[in-house]
Protein backbone atom coordinates (compact mmCIF):
# COMPACT_ATOMS: atom_id res chain seq x y z
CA UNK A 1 77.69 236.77 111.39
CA UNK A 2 74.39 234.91 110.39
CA UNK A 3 71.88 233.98 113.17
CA UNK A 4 70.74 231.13 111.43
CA UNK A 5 74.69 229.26 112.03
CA UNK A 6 74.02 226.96 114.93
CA UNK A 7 77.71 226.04 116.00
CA UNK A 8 78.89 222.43 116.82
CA UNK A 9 82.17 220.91 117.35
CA UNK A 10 82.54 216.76 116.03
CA UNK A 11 85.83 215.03 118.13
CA UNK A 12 87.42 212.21 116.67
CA UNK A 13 88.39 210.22 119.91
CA UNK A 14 90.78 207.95 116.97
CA UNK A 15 92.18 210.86 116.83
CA UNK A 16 92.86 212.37 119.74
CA UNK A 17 96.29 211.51 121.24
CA UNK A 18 96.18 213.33 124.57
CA UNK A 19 99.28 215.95 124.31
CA UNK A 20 97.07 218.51 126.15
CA UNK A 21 97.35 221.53 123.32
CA UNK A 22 94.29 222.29 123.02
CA UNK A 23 94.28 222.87 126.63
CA UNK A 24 97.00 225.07 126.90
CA UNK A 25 95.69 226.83 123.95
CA UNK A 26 92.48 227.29 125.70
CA UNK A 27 94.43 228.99 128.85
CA UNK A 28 96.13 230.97 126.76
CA UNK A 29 93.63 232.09 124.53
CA UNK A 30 91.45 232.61 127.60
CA UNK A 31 93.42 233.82 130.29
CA UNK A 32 92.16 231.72 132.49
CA UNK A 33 93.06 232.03 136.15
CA UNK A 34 94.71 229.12 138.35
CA UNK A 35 91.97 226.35 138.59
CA UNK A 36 89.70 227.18 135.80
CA UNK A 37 90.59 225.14 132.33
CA UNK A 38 87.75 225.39 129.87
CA UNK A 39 88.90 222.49 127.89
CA UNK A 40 90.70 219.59 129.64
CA UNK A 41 91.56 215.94 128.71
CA UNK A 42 90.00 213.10 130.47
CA UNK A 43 92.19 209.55 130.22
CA UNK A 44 90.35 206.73 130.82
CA UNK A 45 91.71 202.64 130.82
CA UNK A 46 89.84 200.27 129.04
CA UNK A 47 90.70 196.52 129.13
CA UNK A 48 92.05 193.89 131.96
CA UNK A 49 95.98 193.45 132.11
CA UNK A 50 97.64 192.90 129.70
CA UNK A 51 95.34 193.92 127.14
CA UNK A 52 95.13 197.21 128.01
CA UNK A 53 94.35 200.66 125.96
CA UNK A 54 93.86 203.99 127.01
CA UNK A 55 91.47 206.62 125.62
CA UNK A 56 91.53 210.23 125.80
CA UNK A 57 88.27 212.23 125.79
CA UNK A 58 88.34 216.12 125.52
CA UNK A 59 85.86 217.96 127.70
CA UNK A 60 85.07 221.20 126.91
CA UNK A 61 81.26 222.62 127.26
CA UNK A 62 78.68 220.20 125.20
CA UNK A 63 76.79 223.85 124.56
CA UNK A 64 73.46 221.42 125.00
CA UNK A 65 70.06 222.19 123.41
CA UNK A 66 68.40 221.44 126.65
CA UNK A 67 70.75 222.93 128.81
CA UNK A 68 70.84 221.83 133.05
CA UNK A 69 72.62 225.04 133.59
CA UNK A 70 70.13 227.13 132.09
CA UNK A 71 67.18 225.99 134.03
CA UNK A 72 68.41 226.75 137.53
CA UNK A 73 70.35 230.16 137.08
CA UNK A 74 67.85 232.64 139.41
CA UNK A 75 68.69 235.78 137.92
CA UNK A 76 68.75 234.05 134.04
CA UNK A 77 72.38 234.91 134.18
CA UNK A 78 73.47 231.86 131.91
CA UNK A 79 71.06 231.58 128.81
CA UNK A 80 71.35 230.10 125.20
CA UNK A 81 72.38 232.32 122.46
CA UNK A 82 70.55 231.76 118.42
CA UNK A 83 73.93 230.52 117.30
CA UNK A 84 73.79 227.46 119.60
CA UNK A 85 76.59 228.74 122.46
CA UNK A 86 75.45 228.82 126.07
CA UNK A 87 76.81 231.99 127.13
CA UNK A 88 77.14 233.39 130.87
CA UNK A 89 76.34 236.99 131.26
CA UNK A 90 78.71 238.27 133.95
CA UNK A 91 76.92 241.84 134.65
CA UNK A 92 74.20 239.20 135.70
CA UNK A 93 75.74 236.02 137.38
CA UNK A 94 75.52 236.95 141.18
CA UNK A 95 78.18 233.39 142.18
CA UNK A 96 75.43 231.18 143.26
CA UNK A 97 76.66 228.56 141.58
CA UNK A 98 73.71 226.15 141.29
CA UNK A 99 74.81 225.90 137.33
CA UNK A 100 77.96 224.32 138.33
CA UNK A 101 76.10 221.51 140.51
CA UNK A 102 73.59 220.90 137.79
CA UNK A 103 76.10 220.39 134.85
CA UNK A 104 76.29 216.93 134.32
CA UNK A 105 79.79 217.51 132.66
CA UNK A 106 81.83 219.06 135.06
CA UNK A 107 82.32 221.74 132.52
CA UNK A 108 81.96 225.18 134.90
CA UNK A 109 84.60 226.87 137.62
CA UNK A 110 84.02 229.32 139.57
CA UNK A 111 86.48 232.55 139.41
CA UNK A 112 87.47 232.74 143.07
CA UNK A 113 90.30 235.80 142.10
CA UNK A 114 93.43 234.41 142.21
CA UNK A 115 96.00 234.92 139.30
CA UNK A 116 99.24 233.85 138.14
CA UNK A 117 100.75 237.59 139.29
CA UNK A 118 103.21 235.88 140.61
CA UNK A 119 104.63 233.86 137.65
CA UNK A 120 103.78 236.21 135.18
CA UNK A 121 104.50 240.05 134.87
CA UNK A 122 101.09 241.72 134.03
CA UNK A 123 98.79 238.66 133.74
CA UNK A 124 96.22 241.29 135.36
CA UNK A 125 96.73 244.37 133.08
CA UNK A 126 94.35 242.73 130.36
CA UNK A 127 91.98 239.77 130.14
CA UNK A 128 90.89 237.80 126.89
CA UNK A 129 87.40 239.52 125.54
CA UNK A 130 85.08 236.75 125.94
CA UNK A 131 81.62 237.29 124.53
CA UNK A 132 83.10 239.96 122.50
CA UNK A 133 83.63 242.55 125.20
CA UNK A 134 86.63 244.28 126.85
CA UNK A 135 86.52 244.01 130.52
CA UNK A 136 90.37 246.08 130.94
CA UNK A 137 92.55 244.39 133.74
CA UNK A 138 91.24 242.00 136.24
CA UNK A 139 90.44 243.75 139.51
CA UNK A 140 88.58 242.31 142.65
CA UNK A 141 85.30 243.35 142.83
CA UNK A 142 85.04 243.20 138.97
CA UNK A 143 83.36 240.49 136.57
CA UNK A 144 84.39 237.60 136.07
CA UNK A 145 86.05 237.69 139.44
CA UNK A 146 83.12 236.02 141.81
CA UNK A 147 81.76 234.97 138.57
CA UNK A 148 81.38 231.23 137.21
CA UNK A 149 83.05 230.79 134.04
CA UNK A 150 83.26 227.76 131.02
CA UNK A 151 84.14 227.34 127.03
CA UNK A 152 82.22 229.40 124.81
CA UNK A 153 83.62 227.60 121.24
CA UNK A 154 86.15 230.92 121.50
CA UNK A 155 83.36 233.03 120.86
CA UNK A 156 85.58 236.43 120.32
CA UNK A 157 87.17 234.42 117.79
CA UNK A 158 83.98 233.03 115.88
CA UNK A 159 83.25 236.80 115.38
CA UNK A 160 86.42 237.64 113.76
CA UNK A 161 85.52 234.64 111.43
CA UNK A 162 88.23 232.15 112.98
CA UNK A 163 87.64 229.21 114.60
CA UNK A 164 87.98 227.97 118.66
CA UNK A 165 91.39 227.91 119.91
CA UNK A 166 91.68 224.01 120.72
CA UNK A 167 90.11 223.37 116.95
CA UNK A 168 93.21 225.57 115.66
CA UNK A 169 95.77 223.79 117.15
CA UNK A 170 94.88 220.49 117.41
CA UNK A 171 98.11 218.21 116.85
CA UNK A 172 95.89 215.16 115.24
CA UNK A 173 93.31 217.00 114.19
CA UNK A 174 90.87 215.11 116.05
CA UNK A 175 88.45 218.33 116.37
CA UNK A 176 85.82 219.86 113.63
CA UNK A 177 84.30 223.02 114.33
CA UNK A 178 81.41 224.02 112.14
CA UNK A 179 77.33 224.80 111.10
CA UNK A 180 74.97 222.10 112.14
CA UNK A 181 72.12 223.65 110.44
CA UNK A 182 74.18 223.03 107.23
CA UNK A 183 73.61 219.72 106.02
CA UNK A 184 76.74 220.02 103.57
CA UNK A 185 79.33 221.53 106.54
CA UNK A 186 81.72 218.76 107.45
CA UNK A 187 80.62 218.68 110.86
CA UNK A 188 76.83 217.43 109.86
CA UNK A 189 78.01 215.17 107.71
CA UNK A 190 80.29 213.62 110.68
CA UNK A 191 77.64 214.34 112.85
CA UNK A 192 75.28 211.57 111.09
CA UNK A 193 78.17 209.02 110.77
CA UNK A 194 77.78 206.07 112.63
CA UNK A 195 80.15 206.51 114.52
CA UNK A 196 79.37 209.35 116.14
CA UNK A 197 77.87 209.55 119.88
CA UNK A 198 77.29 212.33 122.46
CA UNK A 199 78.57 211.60 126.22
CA UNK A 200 75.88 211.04 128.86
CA UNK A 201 72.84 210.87 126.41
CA UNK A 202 70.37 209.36 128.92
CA UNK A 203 70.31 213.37 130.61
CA UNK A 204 67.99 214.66 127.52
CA UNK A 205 70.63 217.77 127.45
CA UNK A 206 71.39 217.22 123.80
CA UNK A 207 74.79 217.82 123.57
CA UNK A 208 76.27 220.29 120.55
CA UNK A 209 79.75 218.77 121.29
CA UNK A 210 79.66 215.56 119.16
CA UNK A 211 82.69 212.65 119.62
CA UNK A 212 83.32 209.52 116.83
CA UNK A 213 84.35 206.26 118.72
């Protein structure tokens, strides 16, 4: 895969009509454990009774530029690949946490062990590869358990040359998943549309994670 991609995702909020998919494709594709969803849907009301509308706004990681998270890991556990993906490193993270308080998203969990075991035969006997590697079953004592966790845009996937789970299965196909550095790629060219606007752009994070009103 070429260093020079820098990977962004453009959401069409016109789009978007809040089944929850791509967040159950997220869990699935993920393996996430009870209280961590990478990807959720927020609702939010808009309007005085009766003129009322509702609009949904998918929240996975905004994979920023400037990064909060970044700044205040101790041990540099959580840095910014070339591609554009903030990545975690869990041989590194030590559970401090002080990424998830500085994330003006809300976009990080922490792993505090528990499992669907219970509901599902063998959720523990293998977990999804993220970052590319192959952790084997999910043991206490063992990353990512006492790890904190987010979306990586699917990055096991990106190297087998598909794209992010949610982008795949996106009923309205509200979600664009492509090269920034490539002026031609879809997503640049949505990107510069004048529609398009990145959520809390006073923080100076610079959001990869793009949405169209």
């Amino acid at each position: 895969m070429s260093s020079d991609k820098k990977w962004a995702m453009v959401i069409d909020l016109q789009k978007c009509i809040g089944c929850d998919t791509c967040t159950v494709a997220c869990k699935a594709e993920n393996r996430t454990p009870p209280g961590i969803s990478y990807n959720v849907v927020i609702e939010e009301e808009k309007g005085i009774f009766p003129n009322v509308t509702k609009i949904h706004i998918p929240r996975p990681c905004m994979q920023c530029d400037r990064p909060a998270c970044v700044q205040v890991c101790p041990v540099k556990a959580t840095y910014k690949m070339e591609n554009g993906i903030v990545a975690i490193d869990y041989d590194r993270c030590i559970g401090c946490r002080y990424c998830i308080v500085s994330c003006p998203y809300g976009a990080r969990s922490f792993d505090f062990g528990e499992d669907y075991s219970r509901e599902m035969i063998g959720y523990n006997e293998v977990q999804a590869p993220e970052y590319g590697i192959d952790r084997g079953k999910r043991e206490k004592g063992k990353s990512p358990i006492g790890n904190v966790r987010k979306c990586m845009f699917c990055y096991h996937r990106l190297q087998r040359g598909e794209e992010p789970a949610c982008v795949e299965v996106c009923l309205g196909d509200a979600r664009y998943f492509g090269d920034l550095n490539d002026p031609e790629s879809v997503v640049s060219k949505l990107a510069a549309s004048p529609r398009a606007f990145v959520l809390q752009e006073e923080m100076g994070t610079k959001p990869r994670v793009i949405y169209l009103k």
